[in-house]
Protein backbone atom coordinates (compact mmCIF):
# COMPACT_ATOMS: atom_id res chain seq x y z
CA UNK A 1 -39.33 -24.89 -12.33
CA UNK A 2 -39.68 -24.01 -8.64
CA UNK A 3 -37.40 -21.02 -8.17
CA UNK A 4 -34.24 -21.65 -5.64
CA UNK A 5 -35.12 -19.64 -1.56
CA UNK A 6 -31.32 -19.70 -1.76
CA UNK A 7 -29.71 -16.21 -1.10
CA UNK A 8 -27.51 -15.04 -3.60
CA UNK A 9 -24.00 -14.95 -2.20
CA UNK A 10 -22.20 -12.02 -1.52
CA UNK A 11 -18.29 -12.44 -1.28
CA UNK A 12 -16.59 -10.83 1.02
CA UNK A 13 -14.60 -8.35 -1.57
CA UNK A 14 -14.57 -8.51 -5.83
CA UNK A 15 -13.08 -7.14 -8.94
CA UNK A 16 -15.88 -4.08 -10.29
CA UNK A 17 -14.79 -4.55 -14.26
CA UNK A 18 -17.26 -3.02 -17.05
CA UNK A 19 -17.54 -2.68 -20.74
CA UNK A 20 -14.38 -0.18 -20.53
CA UNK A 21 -12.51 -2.40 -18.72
CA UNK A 22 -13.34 -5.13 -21.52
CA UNK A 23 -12.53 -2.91 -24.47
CA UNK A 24 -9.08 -1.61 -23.21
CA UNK A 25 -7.92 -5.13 -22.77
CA UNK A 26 -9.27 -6.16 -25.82
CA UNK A 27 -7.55 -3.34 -27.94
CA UNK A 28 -4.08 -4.07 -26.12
CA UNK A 29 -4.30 -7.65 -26.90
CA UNK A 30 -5.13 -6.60 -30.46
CA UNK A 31 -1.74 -4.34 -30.15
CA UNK A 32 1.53 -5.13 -31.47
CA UNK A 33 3.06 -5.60 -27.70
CA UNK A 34 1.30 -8.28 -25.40
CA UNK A 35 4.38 -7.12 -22.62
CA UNK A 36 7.16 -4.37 -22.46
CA UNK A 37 5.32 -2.01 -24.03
CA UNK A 38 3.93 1.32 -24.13
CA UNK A 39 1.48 0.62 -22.30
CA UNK A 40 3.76 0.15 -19.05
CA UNK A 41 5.22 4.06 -18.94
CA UNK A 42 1.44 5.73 -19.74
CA UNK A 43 0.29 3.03 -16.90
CA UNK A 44 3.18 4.52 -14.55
CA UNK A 45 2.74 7.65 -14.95
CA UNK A 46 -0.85 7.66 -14.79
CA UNK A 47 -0.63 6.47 -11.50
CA UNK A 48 2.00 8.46 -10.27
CA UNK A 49 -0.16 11.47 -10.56
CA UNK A 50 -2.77 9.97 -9.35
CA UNK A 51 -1.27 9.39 -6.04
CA UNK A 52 0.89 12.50 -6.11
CA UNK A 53 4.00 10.31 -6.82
CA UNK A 54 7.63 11.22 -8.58
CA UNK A 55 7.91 7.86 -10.04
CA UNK A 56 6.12 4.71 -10.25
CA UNK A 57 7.09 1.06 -10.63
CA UNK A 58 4.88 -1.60 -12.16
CA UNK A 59 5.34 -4.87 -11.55
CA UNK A 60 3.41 -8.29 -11.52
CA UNK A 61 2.03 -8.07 -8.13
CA UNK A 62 2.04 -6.94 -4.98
CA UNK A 63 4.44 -8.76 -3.42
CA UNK A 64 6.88 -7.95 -6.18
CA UNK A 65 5.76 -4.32 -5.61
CA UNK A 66 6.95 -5.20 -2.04
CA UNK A 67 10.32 -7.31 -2.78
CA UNK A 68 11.59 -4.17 -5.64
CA UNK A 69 11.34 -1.44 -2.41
CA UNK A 70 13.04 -3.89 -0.22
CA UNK A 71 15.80 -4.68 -2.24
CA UNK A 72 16.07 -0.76 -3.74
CA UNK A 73 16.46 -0.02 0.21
CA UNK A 74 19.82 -2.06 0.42
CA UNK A 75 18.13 -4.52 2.89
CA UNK A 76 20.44 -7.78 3.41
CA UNK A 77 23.55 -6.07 2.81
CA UNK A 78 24.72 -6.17 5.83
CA UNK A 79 24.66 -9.63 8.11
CA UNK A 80 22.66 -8.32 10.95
CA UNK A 81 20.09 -5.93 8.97
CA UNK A 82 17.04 -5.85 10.58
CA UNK A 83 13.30 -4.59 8.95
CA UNK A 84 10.48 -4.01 11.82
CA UNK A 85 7.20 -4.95 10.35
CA UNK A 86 3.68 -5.17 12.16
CA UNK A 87 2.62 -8.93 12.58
CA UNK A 88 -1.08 -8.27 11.11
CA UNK A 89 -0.79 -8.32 7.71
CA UNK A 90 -0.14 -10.69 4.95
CA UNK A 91 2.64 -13.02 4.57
CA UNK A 92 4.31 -11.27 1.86
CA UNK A 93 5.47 -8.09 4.04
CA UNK A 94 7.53 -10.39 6.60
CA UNK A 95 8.75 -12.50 3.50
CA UNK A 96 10.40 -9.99 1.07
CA UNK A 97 12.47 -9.44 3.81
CA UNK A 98 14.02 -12.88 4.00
CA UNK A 99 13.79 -12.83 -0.03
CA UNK A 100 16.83 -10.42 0.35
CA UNK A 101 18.47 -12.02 3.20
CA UNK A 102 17.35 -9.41 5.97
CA UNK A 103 15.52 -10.30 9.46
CA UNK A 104 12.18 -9.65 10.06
CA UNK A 105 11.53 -7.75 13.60
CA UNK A 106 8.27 -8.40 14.13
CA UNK A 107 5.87 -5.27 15.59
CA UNK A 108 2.79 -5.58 17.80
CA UNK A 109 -0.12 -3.27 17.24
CA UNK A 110 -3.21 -0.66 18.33
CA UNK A 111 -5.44 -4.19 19.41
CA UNK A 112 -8.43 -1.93 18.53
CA UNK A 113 -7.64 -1.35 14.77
CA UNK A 114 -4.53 -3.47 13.58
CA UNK A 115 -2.03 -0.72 12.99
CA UNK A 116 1.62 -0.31 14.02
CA UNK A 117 1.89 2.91 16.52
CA UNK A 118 5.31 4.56 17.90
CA UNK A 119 4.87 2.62 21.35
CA UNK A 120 5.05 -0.31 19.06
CA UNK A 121 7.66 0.17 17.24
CA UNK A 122 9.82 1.38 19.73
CA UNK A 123 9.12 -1.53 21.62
CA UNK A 124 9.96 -3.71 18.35
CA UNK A 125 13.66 -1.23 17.82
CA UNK A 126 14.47 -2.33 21.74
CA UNK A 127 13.80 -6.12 21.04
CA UNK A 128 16.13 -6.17 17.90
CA UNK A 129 19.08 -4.34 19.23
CA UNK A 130 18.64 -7.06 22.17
CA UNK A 131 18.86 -9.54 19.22
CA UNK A 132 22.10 -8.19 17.75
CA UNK A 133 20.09 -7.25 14.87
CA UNK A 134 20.80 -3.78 13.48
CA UNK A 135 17.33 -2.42 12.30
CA UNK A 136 17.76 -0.63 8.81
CA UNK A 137 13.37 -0.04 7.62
CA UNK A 138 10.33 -0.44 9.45
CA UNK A 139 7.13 -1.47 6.57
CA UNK A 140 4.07 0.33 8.00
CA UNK A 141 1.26 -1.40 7.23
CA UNK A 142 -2.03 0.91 6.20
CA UNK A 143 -4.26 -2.07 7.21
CA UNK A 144 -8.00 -2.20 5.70
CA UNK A 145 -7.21 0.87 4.14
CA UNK A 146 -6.63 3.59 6.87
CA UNK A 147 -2.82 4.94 7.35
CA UNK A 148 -0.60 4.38 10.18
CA UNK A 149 0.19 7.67 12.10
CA UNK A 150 3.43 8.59 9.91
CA UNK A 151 4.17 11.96 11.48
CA UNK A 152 5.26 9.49 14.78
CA UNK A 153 7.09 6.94 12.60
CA UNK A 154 8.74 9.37 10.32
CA UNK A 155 10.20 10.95 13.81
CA UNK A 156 11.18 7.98 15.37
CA UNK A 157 12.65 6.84 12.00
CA UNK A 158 14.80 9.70 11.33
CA UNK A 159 16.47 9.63 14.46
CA UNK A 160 16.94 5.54 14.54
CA UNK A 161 18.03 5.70 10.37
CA UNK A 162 15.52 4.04 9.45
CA UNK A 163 13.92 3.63 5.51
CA UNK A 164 10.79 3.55 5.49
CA UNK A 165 8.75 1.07 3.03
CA UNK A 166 5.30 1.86 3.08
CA UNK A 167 2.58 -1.59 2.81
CA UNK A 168 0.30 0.47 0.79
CA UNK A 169 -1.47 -2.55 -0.83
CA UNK A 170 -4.84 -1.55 1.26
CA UNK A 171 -5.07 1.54 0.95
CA UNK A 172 -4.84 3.14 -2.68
CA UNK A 173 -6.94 6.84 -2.70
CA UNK A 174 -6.76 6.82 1.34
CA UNK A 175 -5.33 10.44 2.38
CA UNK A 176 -2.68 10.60 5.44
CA UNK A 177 -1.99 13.49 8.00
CA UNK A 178 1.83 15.01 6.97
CA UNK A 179 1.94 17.82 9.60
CA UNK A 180 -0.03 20.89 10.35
CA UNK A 181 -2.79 20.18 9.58
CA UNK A 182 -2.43 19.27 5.73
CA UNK A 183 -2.76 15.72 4.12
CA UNK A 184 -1.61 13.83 1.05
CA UNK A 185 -2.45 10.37 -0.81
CA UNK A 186 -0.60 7.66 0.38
CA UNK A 187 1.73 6.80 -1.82
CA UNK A 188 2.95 10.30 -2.49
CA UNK A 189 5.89 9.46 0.09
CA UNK A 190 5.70 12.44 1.40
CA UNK A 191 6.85 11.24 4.94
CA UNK A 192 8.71 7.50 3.07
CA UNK A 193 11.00 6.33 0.79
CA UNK A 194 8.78 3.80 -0.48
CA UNK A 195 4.74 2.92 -0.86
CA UNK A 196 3.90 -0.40 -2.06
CA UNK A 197 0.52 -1.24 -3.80
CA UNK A 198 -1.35 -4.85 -5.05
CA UNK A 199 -3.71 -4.19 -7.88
CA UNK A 200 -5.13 -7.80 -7.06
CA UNK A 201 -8.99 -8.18 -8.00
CA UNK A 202 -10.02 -7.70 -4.58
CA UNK A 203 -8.72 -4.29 -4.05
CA UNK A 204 -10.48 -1.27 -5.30
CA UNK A 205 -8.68 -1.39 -8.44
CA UNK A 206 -7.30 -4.20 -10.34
CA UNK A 207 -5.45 -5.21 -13.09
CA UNK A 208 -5.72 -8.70 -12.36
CA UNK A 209 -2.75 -9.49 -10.71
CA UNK A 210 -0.19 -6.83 -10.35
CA UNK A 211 1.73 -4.43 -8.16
CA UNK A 212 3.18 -0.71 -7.88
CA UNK A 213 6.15 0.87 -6.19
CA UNK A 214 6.35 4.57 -5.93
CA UNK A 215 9.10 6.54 -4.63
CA UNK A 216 10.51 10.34 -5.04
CA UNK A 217 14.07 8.99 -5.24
CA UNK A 218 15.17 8.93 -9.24
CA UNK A 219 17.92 6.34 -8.78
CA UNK A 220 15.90 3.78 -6.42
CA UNK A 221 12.88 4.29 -9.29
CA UNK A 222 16.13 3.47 -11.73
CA UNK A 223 16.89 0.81 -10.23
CA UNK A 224 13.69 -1.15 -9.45
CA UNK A 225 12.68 -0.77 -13.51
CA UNK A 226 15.92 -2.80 -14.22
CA UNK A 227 15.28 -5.33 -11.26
CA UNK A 228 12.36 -6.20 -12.25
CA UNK A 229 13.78 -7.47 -15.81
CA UNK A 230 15.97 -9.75 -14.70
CA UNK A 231 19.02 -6.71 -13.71
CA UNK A 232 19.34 -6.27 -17.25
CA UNK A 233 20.88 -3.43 -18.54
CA UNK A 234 20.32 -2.05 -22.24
CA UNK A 235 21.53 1.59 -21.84
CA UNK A 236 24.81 2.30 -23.55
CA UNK A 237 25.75 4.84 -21.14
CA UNK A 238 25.56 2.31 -18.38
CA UNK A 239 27.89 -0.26 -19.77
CA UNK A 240 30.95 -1.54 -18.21
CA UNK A 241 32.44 -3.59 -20.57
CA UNK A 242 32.90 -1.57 -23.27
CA UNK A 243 34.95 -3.93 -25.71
CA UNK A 244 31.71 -6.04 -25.63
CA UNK A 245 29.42 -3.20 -25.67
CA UNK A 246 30.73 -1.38 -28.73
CA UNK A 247 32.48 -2.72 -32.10
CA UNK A 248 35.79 -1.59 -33.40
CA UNK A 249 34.63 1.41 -34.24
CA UNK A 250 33.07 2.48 -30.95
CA UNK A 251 29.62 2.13 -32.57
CA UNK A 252 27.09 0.26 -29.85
CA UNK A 253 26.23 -3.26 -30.58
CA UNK A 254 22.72 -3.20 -30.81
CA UNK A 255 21.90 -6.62 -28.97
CA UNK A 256 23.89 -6.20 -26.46
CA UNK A 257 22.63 -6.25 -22.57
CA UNK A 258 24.97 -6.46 -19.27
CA UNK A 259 23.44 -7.39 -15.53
CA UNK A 260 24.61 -5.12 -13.58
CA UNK A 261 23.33 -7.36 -10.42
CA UNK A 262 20.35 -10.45 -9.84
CA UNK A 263 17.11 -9.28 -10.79
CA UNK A 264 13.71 -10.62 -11.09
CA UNK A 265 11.22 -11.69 -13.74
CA UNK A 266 8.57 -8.69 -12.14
CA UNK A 267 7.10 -7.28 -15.61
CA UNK A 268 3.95 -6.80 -15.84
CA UNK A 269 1.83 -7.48 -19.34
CA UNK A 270 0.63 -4.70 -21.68
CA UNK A 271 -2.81 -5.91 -21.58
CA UNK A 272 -2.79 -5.68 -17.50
CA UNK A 273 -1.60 -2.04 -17.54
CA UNK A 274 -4.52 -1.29 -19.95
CA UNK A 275 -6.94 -2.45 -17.39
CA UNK A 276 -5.10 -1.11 -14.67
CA UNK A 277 -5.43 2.28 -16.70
CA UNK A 278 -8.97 1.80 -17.39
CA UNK A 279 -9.94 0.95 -13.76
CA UNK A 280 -7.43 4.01 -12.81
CA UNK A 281 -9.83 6.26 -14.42
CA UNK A 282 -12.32 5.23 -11.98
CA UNK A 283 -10.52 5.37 -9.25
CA UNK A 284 -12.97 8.44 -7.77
CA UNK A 285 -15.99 6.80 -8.21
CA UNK A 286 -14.68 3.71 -6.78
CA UNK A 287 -13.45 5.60 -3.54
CA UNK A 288 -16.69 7.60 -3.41
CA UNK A 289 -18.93 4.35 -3.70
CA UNK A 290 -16.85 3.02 -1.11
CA UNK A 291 -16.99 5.85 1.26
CA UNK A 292 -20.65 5.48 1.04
CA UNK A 293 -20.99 1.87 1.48
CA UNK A 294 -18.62 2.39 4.80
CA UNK A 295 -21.02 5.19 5.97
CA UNK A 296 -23.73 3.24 5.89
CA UNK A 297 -22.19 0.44 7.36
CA UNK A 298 -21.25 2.49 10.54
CA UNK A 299 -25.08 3.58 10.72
CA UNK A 300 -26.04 0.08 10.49
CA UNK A 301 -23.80 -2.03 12.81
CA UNK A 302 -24.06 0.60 15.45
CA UNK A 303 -27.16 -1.18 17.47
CA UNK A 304 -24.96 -4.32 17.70
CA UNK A 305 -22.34 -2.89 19.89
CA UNK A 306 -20.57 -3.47 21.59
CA UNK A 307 -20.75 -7.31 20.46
CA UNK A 308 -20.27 -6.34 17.20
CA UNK A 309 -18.51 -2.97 16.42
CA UNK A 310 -16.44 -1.51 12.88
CA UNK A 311 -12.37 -1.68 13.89
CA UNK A 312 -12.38 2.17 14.12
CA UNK A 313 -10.77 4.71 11.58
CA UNK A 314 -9.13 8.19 11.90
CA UNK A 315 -11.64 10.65 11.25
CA UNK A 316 -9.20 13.29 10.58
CA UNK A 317 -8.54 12.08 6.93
CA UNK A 318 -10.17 10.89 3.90
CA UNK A 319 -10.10 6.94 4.14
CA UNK A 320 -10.89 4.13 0.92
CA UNK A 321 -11.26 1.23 2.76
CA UNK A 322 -10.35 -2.11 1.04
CA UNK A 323 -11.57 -4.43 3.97
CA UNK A 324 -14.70 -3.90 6.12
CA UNK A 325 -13.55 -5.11 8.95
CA UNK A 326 -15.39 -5.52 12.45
CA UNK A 327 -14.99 -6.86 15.54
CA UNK A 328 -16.94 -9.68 17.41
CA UNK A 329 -16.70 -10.03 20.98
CA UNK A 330 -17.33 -13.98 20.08
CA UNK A 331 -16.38 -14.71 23.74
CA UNK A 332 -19.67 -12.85 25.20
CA UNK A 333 -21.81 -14.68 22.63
CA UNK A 334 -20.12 -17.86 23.33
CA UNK A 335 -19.81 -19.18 19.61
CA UNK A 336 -16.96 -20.20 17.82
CA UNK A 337 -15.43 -17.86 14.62
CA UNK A 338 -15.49 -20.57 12.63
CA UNK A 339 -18.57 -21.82 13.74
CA UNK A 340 -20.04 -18.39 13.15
CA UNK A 341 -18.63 -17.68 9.29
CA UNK A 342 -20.10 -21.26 8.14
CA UNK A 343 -23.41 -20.21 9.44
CA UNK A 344 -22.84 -17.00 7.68
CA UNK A 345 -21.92 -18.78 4.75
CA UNK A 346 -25.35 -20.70 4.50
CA UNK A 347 -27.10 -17.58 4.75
CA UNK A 348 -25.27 -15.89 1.65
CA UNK A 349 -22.73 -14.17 3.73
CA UNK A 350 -19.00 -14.30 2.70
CA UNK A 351 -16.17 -13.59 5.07
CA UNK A 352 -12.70 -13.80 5.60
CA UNK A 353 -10.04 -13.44 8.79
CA UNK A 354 -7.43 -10.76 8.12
CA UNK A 355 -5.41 -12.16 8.99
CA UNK A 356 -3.77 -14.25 11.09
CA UNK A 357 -0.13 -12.71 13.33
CA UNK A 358 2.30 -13.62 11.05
CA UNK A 359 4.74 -14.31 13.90
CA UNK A 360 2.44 -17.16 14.39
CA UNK A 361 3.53 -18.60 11.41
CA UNK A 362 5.86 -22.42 11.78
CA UNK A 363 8.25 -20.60 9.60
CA UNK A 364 8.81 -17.92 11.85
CA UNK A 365 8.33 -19.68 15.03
CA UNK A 366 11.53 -21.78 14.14
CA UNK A 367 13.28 -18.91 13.43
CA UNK A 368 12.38 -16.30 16.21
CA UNK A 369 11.03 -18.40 19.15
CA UNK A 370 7.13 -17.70 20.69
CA UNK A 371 6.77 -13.92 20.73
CA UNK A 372 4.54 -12.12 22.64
CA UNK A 373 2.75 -9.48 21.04
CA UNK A 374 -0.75 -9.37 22.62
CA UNK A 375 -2.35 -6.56 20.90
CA UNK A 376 -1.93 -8.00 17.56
CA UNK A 377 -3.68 -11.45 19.42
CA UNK A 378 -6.18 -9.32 20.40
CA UNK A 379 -6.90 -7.85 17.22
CA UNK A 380 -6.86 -11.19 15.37
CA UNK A 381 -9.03 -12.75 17.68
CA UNK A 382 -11.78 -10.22 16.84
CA UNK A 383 -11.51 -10.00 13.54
CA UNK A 384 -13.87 -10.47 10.91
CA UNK A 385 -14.24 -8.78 7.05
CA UNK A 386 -17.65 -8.87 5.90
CA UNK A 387 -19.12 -8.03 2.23
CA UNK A 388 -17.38 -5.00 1.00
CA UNK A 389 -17.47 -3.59 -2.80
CA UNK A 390 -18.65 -0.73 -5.03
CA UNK A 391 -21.44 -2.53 -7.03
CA UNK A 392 -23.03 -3.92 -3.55
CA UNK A 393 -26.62 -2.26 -3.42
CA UNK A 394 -27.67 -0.28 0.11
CA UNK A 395 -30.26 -3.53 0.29
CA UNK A 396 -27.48 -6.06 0.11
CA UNK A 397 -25.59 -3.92 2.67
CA UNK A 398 -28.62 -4.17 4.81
CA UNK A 399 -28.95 -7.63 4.25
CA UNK A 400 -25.41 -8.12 5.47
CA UNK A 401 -26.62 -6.55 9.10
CA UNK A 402 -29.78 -8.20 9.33
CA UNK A 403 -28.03 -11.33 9.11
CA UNK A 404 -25.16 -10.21 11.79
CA UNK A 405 -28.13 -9.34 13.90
CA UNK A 406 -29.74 -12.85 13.85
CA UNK A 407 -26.67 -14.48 14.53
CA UNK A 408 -26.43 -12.10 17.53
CA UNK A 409 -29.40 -12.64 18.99
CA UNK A 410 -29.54 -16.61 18.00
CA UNK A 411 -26.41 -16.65 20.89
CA UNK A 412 -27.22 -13.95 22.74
């Protein structure tokens, strides 16, 4: 047989799962729980330490991770609440907001690397209170994997009221700056109420779908675990109707349940917590690989610039990057984006757009009118993630460049 000159393809991000990973999945389906088991406390407070966390939240995915923090945060309770979140990110930020009956205030953003700054959202807090709208949480998003400045938001948040509901679902093991000169993991909420995570396959860990709040406050923790069930209620000491609750002689009827309000079906499985545990334990080496990978990326790419340059990253704190992303100045090589990823496509190359202004959405269009929010345009059209995960070899990284570097000078 005459062997294939077809490149293998490289995706542009994938789950890392090995014989562990297999084994701890295995032995949970094997367990007497497939969901609501024990599996879900080890899994949440496993992670909770590993991001320096108080509490942690499982839930199916990200966007429940997302949807838990916003409702926790009493968004929608009042008529004109308002939540200010950047307009580069995924669709699920902006919706969880209308999911609870609150208005999204859409943000513009650094045009150079996709992230909300405090120009921006003071700019954003001006345009709502010209709305009427009453803004209540801004939703930082840590796009690609790098945090937002939170010592700025956290300032301008305490003095507007505002929660704050970190969009953490990039950057699990990233580090952020939390004043003089000392750091934290994101998702400690040391400068938040909330971090939100997505355990999706393409993010550095996974438990195949699935999603995790964490938070420092004890009641909004509380209260997520029994939103995500449905609002159910099985603790005695919570119950309101008593004559229900108990029998005649005050003893506690043992399948008895109240809803204290609407909740969700947000659980995750057993068997996803026990690869989400097993892939936790990897965590480090997954961040390390990645740091490497990113490293020699930078190296790499640097000839190409400024046609083709990495969206830059603080280099003040320790960064896990999700996303590769770069930009391509596609107008100076006069070639079309989607002209360029099918080419890249052919040769091997996966990519993907991250993503497009959500404000750009029909949806939101209808609601809010045309915005304009031109450093979030700018970013977008720029934007490009290229191959990006821990079992990639240095070779296929190279590969990866050699091939940006013929489509450069193919249009140059």
């Amino acid at each position: 047989m005459i062997p294939s000159s077809k490149p293998s393809f490289l995706p542009y991000g994938r789950q890392c799962l090995d014989d562990e990973d297999f084994a701890a999945v295995t032995e949970a389906l094997r367990a007497d729980y497939l969901t609501t088991g024990p599996l879900i406390g080890i899994f949440e407070q496993a992670f909770a330490a590993a991001v320096g966390a108080k509490y942690a939240v499982v839930s199916n995915s990200g966007t429940a991770a997302l949807h838990l923090a916003t409702a926790a945060a009493g968004i929608g309770e009042g008529s004109k609440d308002g939540v200010i979140v950047p307009t580069v990110t995924f669709l699920a930020t902006a919706n969880v907001v209308r999911h609870v009956g609150g208005e999204v205030i859409f943000a513009d953003v650094d045009p150079h690397n996709g992230l909300i700054t405090a120009e921006c959202l003071m700019a954003a807090i001006q345009r709502a209170k010209q709305m009427g709208l009453a803004p209540k949480a801004i939703m930082p998003v840590h796009l690609n994997g790098p945090s937002v400045d939170m010592i700025d938001i956290k300032v301008i948040a305490e003095k507007e009221n505002l929660k704050i509901i970190e969009d953490a679902c990039h950057a699990i093991g990233s580090e952020q700056a939390i004043g003089n000169g000392v750091t934290a993991r994101v998702g400690a909420c040391m400068l938040s109420d909330f971090a939100c995570f997505s355990l999706h396959p393409v993010k550095t860990i996974t438990m195949g779908e699935g999603g995790v709040t964490t938070t420092k406050d004890a009641q909004a923790a509380a209260k997520m675990m029994m939103m995500r069930s449905h609002g159910m209620n099985r603790d005695p000491l919570l119950m309101q109707n008593l004559s229900m609750a108990n029998n005649a002689a005050g003893i506690f009827n043992p399948w008895y349940y109240e809803m204290l309000e609407p909740g969700f079906n947000y659980r995750a499985t057993d068997f996803a917590c026990a690869l989400g545990l097993s892939q936790l334990r990897k965590l480090e080496i997954f961040a390390r690989r990645r740091q490497e990978l990113a490293t020699l990326y930078d190296t790499l790419l640097h000839p190409l610039a400024p046609t083709i340059k990495p969206v830059p990253r603080p280099p003040s704190q320790a960064t896990v990057l999700h996303l590769y992303a770069i930009q391509i100045d596609f107008a100076a090589l006069n070639l079309d984006r989607g002209d360029a990823m099918r080419w890249l496509r052919e040769k091997g190359i996966g990519t993907m757009v991250h993503y497009i202004p959500v404000h750009r959405q029909p949806y939101y269009v209808r609601r809010y009118g045309n915005l304009s929010l031109p450093g979030a345009d700018a970013y977008y059209q720029r934007q490009l993630s290229i191959p990006f995960y821990p079992t990639m070899t240095e070779e296929d990284v190279r590969r990866v460049v050699e091939t940006l570097t013929d489509l450069v000078r193919g249009n140059a």
